[in-house]
N, C-alpha and C. Protein backbone atom coordinates (compact mmCIF):
# COMPACT_ATOMS: atom_id res chain seq x y z
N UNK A 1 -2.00 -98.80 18.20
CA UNK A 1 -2.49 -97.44 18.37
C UNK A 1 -3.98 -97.40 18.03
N UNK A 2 -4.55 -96.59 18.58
CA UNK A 2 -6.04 -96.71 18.72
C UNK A 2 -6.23 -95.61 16.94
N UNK A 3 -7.77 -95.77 16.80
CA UNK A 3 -8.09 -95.26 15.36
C UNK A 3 -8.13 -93.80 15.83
N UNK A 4 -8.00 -92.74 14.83
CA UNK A 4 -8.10 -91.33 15.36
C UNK A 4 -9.34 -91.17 15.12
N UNK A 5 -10.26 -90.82 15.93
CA UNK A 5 -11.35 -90.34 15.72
C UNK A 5 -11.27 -89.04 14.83
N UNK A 6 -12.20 -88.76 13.95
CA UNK A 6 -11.88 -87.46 13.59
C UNK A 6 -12.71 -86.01 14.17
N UNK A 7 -11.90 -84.99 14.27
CA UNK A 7 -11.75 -84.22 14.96
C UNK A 7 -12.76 -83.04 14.31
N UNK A 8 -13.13 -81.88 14.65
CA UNK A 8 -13.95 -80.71 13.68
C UNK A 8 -13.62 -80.38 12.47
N UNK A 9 -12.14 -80.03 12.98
CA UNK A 9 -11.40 -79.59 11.16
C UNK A 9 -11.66 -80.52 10.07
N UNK A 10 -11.53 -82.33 10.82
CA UNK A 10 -11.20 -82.93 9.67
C UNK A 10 -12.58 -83.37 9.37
N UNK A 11 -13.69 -83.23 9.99
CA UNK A 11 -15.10 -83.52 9.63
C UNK A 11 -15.78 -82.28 8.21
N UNK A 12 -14.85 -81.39 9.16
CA UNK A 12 -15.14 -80.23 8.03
C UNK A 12 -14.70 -80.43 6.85
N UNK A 13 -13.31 -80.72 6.66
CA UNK A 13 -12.75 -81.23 6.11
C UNK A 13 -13.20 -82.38 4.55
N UNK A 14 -13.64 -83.33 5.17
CA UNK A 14 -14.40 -84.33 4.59
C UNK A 14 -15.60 -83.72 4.15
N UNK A 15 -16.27 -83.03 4.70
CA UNK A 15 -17.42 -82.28 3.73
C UNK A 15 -17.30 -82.21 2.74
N UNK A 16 -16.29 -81.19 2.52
CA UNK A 16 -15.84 -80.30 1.31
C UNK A 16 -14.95 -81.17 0.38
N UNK A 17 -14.57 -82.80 0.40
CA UNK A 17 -13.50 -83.32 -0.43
C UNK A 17 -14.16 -83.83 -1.32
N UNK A 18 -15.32 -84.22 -1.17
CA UNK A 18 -16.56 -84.87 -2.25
C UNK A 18 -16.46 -83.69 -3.37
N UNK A 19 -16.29 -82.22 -2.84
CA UNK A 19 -16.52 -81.46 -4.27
C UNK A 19 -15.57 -81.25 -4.77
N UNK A 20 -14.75 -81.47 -3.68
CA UNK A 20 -13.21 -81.39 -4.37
C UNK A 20 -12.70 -82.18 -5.36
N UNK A 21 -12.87 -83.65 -5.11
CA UNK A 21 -12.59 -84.60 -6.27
C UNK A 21 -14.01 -85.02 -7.19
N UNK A 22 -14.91 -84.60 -7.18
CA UNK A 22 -15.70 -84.36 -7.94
C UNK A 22 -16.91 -85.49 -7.26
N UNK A 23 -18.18 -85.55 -7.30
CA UNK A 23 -19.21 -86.46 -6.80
C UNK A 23 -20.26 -87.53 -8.43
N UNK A 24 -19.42 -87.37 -9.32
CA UNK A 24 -19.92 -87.76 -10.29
C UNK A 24 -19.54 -89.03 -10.66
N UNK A 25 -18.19 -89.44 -10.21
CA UNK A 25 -17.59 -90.60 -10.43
C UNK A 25 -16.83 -91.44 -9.43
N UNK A 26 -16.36 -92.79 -9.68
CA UNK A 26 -15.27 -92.97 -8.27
C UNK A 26 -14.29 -92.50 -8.02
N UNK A 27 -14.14 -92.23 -7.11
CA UNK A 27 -12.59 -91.56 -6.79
C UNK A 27 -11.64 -92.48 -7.25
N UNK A 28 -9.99 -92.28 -7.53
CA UNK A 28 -9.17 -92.88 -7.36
C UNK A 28 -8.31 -92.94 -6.13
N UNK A 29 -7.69 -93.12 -5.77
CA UNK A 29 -6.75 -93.32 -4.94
C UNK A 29 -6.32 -91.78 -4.66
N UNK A 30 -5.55 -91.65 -5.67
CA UNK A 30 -4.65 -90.62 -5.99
C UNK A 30 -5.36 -89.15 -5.86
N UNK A 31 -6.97 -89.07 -6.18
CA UNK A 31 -7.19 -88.14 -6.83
C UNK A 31 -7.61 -87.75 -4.94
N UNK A 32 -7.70 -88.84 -4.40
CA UNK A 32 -8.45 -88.74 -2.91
C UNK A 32 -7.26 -87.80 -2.09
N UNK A 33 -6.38 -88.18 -2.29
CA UNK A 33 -4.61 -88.27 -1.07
C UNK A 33 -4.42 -86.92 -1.56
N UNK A 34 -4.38 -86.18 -2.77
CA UNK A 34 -4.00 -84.97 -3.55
C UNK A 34 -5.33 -84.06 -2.13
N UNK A 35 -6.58 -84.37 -3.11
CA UNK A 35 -7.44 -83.38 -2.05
C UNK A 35 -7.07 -83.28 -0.31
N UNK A 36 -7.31 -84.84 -0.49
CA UNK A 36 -6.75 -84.70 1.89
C UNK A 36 -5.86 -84.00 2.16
N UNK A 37 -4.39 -84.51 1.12
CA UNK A 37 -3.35 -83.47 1.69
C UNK A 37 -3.35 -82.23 2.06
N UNK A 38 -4.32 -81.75 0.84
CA UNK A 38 -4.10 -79.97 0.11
C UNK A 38 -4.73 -79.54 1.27
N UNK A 39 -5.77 -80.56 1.68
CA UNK A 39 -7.18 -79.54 3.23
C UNK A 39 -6.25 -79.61 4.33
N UNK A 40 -5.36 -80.76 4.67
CA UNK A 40 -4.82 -81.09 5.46
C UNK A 40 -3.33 -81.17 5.75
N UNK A 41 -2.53 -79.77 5.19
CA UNK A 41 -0.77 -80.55 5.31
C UNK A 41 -0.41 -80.78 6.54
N UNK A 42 0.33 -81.68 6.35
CA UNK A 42 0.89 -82.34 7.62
C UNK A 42 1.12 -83.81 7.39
N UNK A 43 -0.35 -84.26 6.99
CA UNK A 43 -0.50 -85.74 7.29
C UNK A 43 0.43 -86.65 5.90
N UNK A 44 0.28 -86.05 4.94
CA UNK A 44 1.33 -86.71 3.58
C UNK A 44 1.18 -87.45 3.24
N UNK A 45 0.06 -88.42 3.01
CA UNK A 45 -0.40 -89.68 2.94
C UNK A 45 0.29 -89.96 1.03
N UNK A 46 0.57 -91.01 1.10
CA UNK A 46 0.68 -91.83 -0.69
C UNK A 46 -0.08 -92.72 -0.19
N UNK A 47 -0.04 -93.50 -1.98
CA UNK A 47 -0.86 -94.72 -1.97
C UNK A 47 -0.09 -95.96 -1.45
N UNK A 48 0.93 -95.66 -0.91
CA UNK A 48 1.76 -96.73 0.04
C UNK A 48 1.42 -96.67 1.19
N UNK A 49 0.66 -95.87 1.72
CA UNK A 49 0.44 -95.54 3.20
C UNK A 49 -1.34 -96.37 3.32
N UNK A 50 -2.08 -95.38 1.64
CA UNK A 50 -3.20 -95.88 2.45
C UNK A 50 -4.32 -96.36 0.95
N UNK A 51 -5.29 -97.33 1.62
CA UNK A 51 -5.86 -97.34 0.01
C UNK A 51 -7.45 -96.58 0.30
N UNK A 52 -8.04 -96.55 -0.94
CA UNK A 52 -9.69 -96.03 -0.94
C UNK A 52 -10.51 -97.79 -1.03
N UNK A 53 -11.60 -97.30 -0.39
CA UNK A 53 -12.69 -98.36 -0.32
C UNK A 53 -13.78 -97.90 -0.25
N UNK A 54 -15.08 -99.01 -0.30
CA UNK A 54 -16.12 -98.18 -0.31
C UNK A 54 -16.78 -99.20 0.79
N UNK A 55 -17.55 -98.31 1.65
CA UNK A 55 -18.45 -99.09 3.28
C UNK A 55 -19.64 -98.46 3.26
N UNK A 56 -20.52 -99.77 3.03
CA UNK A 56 -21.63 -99.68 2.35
C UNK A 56 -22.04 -99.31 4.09
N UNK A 57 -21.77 -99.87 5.12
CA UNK A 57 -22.56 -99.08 6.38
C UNK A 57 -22.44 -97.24 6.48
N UNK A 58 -20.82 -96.75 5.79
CA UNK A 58 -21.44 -95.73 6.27
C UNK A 58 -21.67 -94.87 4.83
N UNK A 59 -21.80 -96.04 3.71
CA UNK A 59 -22.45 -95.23 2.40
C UNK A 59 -22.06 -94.39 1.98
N UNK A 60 -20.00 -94.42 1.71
CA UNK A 60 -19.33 -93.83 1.45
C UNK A 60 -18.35 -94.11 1.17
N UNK A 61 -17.05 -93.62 0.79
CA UNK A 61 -15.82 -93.68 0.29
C UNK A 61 -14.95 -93.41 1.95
N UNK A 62 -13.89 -94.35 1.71
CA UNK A 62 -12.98 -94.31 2.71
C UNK A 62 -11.56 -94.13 2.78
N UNK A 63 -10.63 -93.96 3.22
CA UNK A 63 -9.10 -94.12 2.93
C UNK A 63 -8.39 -94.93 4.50
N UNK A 64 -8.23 -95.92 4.51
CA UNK A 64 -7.86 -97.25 5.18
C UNK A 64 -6.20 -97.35 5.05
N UNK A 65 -6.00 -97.38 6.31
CA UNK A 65 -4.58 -97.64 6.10
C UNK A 65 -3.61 -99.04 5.87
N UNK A 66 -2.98 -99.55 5.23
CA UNK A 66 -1.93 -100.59 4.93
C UNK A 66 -2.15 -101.02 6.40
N UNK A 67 -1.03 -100.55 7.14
CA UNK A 67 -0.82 -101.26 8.42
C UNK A 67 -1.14 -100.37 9.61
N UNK A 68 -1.14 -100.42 10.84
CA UNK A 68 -0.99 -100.20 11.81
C UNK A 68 0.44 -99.07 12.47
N UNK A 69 0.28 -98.17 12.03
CA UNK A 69 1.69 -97.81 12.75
C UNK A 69 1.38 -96.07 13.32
N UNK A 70 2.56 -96.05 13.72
CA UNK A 70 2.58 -94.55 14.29
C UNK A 70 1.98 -93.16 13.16
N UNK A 71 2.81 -93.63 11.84
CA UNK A 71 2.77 -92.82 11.05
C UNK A 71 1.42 -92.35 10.58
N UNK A 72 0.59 -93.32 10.45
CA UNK A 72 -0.48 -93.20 9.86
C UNK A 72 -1.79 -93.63 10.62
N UNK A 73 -1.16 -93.50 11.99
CA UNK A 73 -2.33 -93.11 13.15
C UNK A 73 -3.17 -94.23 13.02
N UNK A 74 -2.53 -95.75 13.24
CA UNK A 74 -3.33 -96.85 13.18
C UNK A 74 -4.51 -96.79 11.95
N UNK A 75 -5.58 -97.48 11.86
CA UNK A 75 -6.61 -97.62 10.70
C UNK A 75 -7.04 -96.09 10.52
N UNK A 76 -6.58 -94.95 9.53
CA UNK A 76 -7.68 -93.70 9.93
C UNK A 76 -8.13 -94.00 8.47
N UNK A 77 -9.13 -93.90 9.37
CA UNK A 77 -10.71 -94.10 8.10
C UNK A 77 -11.07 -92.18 7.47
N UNK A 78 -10.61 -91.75 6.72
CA UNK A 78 -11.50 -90.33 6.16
C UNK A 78 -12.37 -90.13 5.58
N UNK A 79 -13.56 -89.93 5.95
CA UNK A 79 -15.28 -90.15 5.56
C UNK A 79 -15.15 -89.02 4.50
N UNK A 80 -16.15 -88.87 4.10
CA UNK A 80 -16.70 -87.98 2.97
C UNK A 80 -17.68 -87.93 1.98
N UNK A 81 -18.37 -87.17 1.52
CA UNK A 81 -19.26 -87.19 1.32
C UNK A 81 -19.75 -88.14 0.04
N UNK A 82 -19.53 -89.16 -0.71
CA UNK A 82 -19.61 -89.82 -1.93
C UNK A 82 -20.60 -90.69 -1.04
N UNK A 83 -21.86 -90.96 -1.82
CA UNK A 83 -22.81 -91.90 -2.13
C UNK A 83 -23.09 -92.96 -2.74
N UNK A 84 -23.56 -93.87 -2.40
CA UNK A 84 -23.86 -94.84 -3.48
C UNK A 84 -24.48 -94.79 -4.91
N UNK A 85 -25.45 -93.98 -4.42
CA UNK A 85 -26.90 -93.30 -5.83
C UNK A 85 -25.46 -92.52 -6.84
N UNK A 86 -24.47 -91.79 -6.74
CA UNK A 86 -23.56 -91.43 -7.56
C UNK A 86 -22.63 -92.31 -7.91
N UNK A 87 -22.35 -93.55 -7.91
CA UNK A 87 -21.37 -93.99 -8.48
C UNK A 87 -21.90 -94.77 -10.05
């Protein structure tokens, strides 16, 4: 399955999750999947589905999926606003 590009909502979305889980420290896992969900129900993500990383190209925090499957819409990457200069 191809990657989901993300869409308006979820760009919007990602704006607003940096203040949500705070921009002062690293995210955890957990603290990431709590905020996505809450902007986003539907998608239900755990930390079995997907992990956080950090990609220094797009100089941010990510949520990467385990595997490939239907459920979890092949690799979806969720951008947001965390920086390098803040960690």
């Amino acid at each position: 399955m191809k990657v989901e590009k993300l869409n308006l909502r979820n760009a919007e979305a990602n704006k607003n999750l940096g203040e949500i889980v705070g921009s002062n420290k690293e995210p955890s896992t957990d603290e990431v999947l709590q905020a996505w969900n809450k902007i986003n129900p539907g998608y239900n993500f755990s930390n079995k589905d997907v992990y956080l990383e950090f990609n220094e190209s797009y100089n941010g925090w990510y949520l990467n999926s385990y595997e490939k499957s239907e459920k979890n819409y092949g690799s979806l990457e969720i951008l947001f606003n965390y920086k390098q200069q803040t960690l």
